[in-house]
Structures are given as C-alpha cells and as structure tokens.
N, C-alpha and C. Protein backbone atom coordinates (compact mmCIF):
# COMPACT_ATOMS: atom_id res chain seq x y z
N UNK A 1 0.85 -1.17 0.00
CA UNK A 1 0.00 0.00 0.00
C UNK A 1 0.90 1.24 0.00
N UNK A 2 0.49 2.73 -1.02
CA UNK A 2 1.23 3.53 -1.04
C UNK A 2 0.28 4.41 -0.06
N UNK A 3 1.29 5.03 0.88
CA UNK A 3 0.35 6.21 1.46
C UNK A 3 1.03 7.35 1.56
N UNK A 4 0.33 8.29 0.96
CA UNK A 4 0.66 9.91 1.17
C UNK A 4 0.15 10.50 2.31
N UNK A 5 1.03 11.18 2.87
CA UNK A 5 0.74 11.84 4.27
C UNK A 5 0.85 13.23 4.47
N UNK A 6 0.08 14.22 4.58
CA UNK A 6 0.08 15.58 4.38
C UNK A 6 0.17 16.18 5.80
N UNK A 7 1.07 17.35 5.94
CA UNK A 7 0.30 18.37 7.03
C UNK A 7 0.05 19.45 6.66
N UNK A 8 -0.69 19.70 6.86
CA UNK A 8 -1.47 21.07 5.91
C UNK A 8 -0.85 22.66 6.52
N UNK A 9 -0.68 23.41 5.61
CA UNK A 9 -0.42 24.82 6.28
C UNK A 9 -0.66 25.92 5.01
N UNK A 10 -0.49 26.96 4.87
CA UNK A 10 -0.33 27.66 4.20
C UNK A 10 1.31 28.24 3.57
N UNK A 11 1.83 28.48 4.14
CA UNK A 11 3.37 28.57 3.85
C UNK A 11 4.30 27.36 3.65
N UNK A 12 3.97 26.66 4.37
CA UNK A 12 4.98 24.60 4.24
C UNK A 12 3.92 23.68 4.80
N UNK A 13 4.21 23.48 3.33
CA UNK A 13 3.03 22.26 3.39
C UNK A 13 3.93 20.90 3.95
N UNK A 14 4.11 20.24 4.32
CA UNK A 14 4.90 18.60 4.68
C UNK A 14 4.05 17.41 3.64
N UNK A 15 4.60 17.01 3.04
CA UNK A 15 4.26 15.56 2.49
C UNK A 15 4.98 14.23 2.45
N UNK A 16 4.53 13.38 2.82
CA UNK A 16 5.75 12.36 3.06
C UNK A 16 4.71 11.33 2.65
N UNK A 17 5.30 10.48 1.77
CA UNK A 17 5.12 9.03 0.79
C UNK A 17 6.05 7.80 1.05
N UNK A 18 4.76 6.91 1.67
CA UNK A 18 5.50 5.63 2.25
C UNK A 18 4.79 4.41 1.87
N UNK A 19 5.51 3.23 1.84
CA UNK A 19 4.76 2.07 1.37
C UNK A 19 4.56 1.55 2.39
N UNK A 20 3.63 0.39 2.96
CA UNK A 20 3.67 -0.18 3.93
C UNK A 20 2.83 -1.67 3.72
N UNK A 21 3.87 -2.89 3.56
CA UNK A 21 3.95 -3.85 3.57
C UNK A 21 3.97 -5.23 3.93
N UNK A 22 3.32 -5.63 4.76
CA UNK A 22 3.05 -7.10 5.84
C UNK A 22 3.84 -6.64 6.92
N UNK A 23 3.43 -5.26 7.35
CA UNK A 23 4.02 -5.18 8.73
C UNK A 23 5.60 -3.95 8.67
N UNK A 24 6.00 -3.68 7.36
CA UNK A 24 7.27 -3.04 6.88
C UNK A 24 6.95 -1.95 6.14
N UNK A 25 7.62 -0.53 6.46
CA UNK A 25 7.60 0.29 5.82
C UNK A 25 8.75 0.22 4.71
N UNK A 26 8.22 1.37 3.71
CA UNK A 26 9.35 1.85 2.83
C UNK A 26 9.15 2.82 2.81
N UNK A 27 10.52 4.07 2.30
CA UNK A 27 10.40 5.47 2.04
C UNK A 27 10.09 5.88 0.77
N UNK A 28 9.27 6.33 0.13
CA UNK A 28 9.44 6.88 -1.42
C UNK A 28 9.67 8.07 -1.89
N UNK A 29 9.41 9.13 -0.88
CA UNK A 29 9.60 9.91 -1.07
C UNK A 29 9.15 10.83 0.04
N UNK A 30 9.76 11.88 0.05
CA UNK A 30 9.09 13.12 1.26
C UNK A 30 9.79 14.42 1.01
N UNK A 31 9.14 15.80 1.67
CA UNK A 31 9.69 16.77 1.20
C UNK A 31 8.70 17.85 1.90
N UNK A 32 8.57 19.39 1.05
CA UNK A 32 7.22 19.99 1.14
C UNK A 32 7.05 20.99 0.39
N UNK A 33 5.86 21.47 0.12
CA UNK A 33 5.62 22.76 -0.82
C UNK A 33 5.36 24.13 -0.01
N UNK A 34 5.38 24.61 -0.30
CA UNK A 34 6.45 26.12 -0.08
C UNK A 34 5.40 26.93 -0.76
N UNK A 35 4.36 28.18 0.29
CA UNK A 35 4.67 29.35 -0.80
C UNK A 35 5.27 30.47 -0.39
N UNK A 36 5.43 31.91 -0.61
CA UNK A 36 5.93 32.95 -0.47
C UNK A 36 5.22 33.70 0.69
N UNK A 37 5.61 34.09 1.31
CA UNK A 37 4.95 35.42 2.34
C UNK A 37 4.67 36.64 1.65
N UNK A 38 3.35 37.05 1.46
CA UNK A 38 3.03 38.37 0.67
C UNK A 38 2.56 38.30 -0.54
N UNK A 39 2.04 36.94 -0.73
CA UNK A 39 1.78 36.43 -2.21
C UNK A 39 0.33 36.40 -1.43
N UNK A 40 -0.75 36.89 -2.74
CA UNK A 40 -2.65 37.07 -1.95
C UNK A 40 -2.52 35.68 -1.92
N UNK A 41 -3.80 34.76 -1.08
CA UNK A 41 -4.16 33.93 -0.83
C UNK A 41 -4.42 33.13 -1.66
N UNK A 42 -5.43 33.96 -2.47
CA UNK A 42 -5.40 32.84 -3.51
C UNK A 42 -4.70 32.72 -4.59
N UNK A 43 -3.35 32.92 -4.87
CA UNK A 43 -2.54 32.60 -5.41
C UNK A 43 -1.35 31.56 -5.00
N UNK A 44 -2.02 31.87 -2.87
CA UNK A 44 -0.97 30.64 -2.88
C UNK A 44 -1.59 29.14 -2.64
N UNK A 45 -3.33 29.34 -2.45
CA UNK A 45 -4.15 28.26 -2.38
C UNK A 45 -3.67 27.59 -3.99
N UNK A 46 -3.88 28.47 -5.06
CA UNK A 46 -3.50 28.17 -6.46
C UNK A 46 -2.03 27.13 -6.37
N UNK A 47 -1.38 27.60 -5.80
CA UNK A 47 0.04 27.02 -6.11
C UNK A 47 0.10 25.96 -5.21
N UNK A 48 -0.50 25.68 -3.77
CA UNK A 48 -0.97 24.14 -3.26
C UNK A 48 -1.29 23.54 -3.93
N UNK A 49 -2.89 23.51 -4.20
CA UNK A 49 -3.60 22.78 -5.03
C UNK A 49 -2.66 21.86 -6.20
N UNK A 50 -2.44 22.60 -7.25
CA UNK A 50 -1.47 22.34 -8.11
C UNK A 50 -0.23 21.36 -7.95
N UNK A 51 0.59 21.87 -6.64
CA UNK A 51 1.45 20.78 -6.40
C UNK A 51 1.27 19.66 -5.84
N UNK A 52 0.05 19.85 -5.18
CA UNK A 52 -0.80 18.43 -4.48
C UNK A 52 -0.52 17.36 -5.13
N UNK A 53 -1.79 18.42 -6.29
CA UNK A 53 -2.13 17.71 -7.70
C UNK A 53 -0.75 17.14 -8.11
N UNK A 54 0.21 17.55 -8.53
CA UNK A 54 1.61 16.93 -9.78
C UNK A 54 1.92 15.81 -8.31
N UNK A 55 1.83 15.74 -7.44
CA UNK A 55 2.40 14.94 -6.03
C UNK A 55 1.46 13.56 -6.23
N UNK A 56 0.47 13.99 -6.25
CA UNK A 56 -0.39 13.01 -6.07
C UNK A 56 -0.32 11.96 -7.81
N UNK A 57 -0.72 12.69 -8.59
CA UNK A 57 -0.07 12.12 -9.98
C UNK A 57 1.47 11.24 -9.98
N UNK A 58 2.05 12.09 -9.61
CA UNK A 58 3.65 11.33 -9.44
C UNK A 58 3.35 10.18 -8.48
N UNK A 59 3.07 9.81 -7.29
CA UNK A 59 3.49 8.61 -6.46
C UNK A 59 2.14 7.71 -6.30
N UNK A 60 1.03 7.91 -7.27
CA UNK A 60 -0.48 7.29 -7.09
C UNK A 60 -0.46 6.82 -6.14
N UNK A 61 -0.89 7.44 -4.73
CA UNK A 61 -0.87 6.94 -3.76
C UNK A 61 -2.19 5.76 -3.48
N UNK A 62 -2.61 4.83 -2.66
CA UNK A 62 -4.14 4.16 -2.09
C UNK A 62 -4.62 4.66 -1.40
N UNK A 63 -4.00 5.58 -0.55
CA UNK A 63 -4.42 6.30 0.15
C UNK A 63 -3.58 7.73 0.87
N UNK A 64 -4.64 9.01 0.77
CA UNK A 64 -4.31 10.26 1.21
C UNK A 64 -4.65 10.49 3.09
N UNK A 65 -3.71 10.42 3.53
CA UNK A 65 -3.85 11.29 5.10
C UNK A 65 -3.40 11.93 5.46
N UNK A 66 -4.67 13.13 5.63
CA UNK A 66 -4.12 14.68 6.42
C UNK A 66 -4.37 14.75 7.62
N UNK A 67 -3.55 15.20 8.38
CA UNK A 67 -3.75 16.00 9.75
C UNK A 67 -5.17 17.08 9.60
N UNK A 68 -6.18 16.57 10.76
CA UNK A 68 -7.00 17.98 11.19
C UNK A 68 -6.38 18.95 11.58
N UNK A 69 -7.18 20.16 11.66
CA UNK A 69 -6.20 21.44 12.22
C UNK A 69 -6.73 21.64 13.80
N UNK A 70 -5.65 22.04 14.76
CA UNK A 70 -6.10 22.26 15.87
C UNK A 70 -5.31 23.56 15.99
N UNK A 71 -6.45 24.44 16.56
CA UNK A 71 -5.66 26.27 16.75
C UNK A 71 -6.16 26.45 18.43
N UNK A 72 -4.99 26.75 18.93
CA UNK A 72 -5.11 27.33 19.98
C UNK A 72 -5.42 28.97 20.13
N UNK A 73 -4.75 29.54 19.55
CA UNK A 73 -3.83 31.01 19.64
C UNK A 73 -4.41 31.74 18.72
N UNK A 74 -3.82 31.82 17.41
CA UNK A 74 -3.84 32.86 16.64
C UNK A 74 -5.00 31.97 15.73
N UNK A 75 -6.01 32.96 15.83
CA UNK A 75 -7.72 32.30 14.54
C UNK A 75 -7.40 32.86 13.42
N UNK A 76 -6.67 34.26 13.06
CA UNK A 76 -6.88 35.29 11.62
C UNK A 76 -5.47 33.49 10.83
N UNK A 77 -4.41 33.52 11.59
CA UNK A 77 -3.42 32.15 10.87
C UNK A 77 -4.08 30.79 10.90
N UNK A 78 -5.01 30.63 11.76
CA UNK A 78 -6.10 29.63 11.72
C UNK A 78 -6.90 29.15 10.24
N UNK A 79 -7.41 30.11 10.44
CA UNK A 79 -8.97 30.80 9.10
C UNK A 79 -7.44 30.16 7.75
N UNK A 80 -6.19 30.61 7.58
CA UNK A 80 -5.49 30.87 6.21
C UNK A 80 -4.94 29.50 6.13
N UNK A 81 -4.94 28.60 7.13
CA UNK A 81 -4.56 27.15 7.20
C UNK A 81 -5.61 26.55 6.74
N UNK A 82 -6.84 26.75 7.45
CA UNK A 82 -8.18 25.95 7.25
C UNK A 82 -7.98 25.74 5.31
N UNK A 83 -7.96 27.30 5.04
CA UNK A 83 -8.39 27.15 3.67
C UNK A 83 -7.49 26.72 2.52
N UNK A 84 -6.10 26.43 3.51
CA UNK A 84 -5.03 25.15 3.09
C UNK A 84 -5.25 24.33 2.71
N UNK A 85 -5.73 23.77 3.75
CA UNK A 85 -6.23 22.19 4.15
C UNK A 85 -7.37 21.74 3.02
N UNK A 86 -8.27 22.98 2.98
CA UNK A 86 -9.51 22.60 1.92
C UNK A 86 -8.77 22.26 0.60
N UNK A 87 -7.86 23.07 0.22
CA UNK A 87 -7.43 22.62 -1.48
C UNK A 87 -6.56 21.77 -1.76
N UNK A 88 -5.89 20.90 -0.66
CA UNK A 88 -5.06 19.96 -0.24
C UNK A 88 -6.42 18.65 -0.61
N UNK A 89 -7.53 18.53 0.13
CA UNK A 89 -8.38 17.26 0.62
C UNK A 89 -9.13 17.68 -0.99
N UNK A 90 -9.50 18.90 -1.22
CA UNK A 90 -9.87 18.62 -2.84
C UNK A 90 -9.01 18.11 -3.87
N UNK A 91 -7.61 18.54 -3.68
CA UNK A 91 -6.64 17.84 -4.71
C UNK A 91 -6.65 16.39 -4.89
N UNK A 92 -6.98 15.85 -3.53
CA UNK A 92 -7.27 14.43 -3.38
C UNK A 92 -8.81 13.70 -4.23
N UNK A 93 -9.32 15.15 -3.58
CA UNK A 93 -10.70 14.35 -3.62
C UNK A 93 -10.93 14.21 -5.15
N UNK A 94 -10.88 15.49 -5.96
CA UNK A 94 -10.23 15.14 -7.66
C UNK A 94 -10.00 14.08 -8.23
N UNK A 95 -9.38 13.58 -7.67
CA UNK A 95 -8.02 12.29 -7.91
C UNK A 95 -8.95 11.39 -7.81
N UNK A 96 -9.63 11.26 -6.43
CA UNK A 96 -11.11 9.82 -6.37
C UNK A 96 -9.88 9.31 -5.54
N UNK A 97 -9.20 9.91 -4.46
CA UNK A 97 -8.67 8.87 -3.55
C UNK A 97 -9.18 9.27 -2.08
N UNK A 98 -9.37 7.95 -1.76
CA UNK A 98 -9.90 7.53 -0.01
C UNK A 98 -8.73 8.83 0.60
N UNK A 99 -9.77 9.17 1.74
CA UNK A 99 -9.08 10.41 2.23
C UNK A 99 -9.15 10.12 3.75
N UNK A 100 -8.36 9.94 4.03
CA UNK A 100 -8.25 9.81 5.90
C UNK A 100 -7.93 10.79 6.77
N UNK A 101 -8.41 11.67 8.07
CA UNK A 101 -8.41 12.50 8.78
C UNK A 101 -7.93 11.95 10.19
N UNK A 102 -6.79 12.17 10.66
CA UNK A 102 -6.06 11.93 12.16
C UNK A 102 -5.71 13.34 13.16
N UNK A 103 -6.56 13.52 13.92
CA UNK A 103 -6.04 14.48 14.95
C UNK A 103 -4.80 14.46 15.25
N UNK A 104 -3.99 15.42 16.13
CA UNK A 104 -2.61 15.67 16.05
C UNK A 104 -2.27 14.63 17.65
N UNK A 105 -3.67 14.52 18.31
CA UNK A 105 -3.15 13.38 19.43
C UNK A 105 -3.10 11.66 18.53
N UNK A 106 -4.06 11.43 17.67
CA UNK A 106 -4.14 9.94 17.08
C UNK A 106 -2.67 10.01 16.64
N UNK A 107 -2.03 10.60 15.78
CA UNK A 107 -0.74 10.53 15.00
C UNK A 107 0.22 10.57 16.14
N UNK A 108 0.08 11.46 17.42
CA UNK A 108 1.55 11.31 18.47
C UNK A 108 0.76 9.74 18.86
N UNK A 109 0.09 9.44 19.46
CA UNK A 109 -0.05 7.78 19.73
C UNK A 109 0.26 6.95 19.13
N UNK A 110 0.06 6.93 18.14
CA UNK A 110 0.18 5.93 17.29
C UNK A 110 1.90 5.87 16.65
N UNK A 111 2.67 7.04 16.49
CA UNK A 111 3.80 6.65 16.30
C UNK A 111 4.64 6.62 17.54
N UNK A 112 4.47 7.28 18.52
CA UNK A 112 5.18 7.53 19.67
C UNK A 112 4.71 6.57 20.70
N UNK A 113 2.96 6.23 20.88
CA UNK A 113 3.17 5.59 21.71
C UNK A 113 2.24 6.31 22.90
N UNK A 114 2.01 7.99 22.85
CA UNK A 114 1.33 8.90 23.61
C UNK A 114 1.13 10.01 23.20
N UNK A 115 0.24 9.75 23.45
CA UNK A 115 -1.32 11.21 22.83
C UNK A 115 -0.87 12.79 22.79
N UNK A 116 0.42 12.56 24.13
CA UNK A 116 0.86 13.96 24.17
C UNK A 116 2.45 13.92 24.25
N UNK A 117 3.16 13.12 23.12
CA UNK A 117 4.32 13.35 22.74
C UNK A 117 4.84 14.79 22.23
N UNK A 118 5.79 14.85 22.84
CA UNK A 118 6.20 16.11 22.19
C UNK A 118 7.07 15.80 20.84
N UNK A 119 7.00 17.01 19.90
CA UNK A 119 7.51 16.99 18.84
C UNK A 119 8.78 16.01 18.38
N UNK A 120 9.61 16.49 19.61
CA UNK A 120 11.05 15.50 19.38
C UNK A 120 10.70 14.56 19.34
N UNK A 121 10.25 13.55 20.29
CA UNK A 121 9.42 12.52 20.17
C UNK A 121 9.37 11.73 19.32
N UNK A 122 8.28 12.40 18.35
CA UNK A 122 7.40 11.71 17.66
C UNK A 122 8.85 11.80 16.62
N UNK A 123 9.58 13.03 16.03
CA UNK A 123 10.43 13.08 14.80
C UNK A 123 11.81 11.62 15.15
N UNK A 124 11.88 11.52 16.54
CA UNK A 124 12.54 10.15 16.76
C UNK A 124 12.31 9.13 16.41
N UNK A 125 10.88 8.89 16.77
CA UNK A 125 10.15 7.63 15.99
C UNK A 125 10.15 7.62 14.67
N UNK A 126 9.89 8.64 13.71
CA UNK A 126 9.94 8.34 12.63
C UNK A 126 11.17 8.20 11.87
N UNK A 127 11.81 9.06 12.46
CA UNK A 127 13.30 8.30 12.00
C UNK A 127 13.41 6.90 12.17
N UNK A 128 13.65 6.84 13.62
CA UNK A 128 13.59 4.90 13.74
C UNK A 128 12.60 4.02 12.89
N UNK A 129 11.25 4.50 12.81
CA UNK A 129 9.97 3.71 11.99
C UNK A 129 10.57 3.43 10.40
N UNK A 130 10.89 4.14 10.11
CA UNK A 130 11.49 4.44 8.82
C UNK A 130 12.44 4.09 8.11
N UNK A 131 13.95 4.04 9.38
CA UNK A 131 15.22 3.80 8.91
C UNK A 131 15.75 4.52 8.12
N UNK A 132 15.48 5.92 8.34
CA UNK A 132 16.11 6.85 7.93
C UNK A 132 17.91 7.50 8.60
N UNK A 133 18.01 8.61 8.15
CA UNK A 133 19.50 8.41 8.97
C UNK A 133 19.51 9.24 9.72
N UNK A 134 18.32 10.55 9.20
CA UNK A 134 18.46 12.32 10.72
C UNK A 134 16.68 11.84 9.82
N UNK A 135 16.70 12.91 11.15
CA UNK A 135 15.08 13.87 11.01
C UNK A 135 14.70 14.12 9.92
N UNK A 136 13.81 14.15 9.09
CA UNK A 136 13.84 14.91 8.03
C UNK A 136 13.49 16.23 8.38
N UNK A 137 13.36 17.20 7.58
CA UNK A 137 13.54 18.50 8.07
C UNK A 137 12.62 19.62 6.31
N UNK A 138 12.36 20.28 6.50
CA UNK A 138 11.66 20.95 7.96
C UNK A 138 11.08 19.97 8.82
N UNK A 139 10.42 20.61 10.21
CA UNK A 139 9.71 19.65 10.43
C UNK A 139 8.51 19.41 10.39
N UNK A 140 7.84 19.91 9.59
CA UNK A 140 6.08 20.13 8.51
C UNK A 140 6.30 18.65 8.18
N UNK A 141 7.63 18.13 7.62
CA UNK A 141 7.87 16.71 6.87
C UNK A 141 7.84 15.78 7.40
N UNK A 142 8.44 15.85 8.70
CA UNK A 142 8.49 15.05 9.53
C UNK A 142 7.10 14.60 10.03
N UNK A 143 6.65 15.55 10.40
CA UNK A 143 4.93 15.42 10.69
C UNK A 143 4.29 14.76 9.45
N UNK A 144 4.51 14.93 8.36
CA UNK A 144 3.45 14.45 7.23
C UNK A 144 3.68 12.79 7.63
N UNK A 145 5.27 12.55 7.62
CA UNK A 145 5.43 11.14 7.16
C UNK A 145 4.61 10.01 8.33
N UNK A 146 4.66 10.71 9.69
CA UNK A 146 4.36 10.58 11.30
C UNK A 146 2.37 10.37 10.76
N UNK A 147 2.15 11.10 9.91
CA UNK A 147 0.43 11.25 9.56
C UNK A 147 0.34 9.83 8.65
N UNK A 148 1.25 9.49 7.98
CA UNK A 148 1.40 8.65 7.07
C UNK A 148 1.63 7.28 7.68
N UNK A 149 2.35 7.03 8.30
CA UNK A 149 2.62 6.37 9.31
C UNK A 149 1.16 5.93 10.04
N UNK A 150 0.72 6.81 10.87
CA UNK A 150 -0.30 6.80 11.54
C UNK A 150 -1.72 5.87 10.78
N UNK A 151 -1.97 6.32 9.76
CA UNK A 151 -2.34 5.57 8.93
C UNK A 151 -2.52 4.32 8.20
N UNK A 152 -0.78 3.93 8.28
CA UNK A 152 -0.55 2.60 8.03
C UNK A 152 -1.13 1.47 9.25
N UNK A 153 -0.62 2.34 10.61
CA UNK A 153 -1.21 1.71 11.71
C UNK A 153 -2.50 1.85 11.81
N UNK A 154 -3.71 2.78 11.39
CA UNK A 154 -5.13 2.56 11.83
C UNK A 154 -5.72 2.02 10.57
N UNK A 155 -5.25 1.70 9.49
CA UNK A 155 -5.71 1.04 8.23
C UNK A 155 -6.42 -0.10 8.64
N UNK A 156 -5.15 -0.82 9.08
CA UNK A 156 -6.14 -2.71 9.57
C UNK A 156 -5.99 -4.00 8.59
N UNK A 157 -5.07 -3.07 7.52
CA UNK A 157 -4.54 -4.11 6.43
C UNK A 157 -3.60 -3.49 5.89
N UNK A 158 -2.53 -4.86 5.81
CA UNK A 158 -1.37 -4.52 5.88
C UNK A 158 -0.87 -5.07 4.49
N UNK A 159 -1.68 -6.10 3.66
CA UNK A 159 -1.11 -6.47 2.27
C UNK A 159 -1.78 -6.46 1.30
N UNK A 160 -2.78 -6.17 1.30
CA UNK A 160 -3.90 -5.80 0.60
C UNK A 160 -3.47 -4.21 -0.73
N UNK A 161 -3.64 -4.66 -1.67
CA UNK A 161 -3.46 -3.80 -2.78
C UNK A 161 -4.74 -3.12 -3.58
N UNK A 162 -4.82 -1.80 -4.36
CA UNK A 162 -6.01 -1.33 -4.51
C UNK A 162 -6.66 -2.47 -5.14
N UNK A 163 -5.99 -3.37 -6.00
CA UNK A 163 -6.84 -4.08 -6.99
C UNK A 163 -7.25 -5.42 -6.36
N UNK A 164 -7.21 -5.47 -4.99
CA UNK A 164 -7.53 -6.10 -4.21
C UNK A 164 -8.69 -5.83 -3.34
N UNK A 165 -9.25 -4.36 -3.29
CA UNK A 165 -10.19 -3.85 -2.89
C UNK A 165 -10.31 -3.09 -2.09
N UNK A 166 -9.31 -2.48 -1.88
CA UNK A 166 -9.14 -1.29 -0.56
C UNK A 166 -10.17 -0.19 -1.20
C-alpha cells in the first residue's frame, strides 16, 4: 500500500510518501511545498492545489492522510490554514482517492506511543519507523510522514493492494 501523508499549512506544506507492507515500511519519497509570504491567498491556495495535484499524480498513492487542524492562539493564521487544508483534501478528492483524517493526538499515539508526545518525540520515531538516517527537516515533513505512518497503523490491512479492494 502507497500512502501519502500531508500536514497542511499555508506557507509549508509537509508531504511524506510511504509504502507499507506485511508489517514493513518503505520510504518513497518526502519533502514539502512552499509558498511565499506576501503572495494574496489565492494565489498561494492556487500554487498548493497544483502541487498536491503533480504529487499526487507522481506517487499514485491508495491512500491520502491529512492532519485535522487544531488552533489554539492565533484564529486570523487559523482561518489561512483551514483554507489550506480545503485545497489539499480537494486535490485528493479530484483524484477519487480515499481520504483519511487523524487528529494531532491519534498521530503522536500511534507513532510515539502517547497522545501527548512532544515533537522530538514523535520526529525520533519516525526516523527509527522508517530507517532513515536524521530527522527529516523541515519539520512540517516530519509530521506528514508521522500522519502517514499513523495511517498505516489505523488502516487494519497490511497487504492488501487497490486491486484487491481497498
């Protein structure tokens, strides 16, 4: 199973693409999209969308999982994430791929182990989960792959291929 793992933002997006196999991950890819500070909104919703899109084309994932958004603090950076997140889960939804939603406690549990891991944490585990060699970095990426991850663990099948019926 290929799974793409998003964390949504407006400025760095995190995406991380992993296979996961009778119990074994693989890496395929990870990284993130980027827009500019001072660019209107919807030019940089435009330029998400779009790279979603060429992301999602490039690694045909079985399945898309994004992080929900949780705002404590600042609502006006809230509101400009939300409407991140929307052209991220449409880029998917386009595509006709199964779309999975993990709160930011399901994803620290599930890779760490506890609901309220802190950041280091969880970017430890995924190094180790992974067999990678550092962190990946930023850490938007780290989080996507940790969402991706998360996923592989609440799926419930582990060898099962689309043309198999997922």
């Amino acid at each position: 199973m290929v799974i793409m793992g998003i964390d949504p933002g407006i400025a760095t997006i995190g995406y991380g693409v992993i296979t996961y196999e009778a119990g074994r991950f693989g890496v395929v890819d990870y990284g993130a999209v980027t827009t500019k500070a001072g660019m209107k909104l919807s030019d940089r919703l435009r330029n998400i969308y779009e790279d979603i899109h060429i992301l999602i084309e490039r690694f045909h994932p079985d399945a898309f999982a994004v992080e929900e958004l949780f705002f404590n603090t600042n609502v006006t950076t809230g509101i400009a994430v939300a409407h991140g997140r929307g052209v991220i889960v449409l880029a998917a939804s386009v595509q006709n791929l199964p779309i999975y939603e993990y709160t930011p406690l399901q994803v620290k549990q599930s890779v760490a182990g506890y609901g309220r891991a802190d950041k280091a944490q969880v970017q430890r585990m995924v190094k180790s989960l992974l067999g990678l060699s550092a962190v990946p970095k930023p850490d938007d990426t780290a989080d996507a792959l940790a969402i991706a991850i998360c996923h592989a663990y609440s799926s419930g099948y582990q060898t099962l291929t689309k043309t198999e019926g997922i």
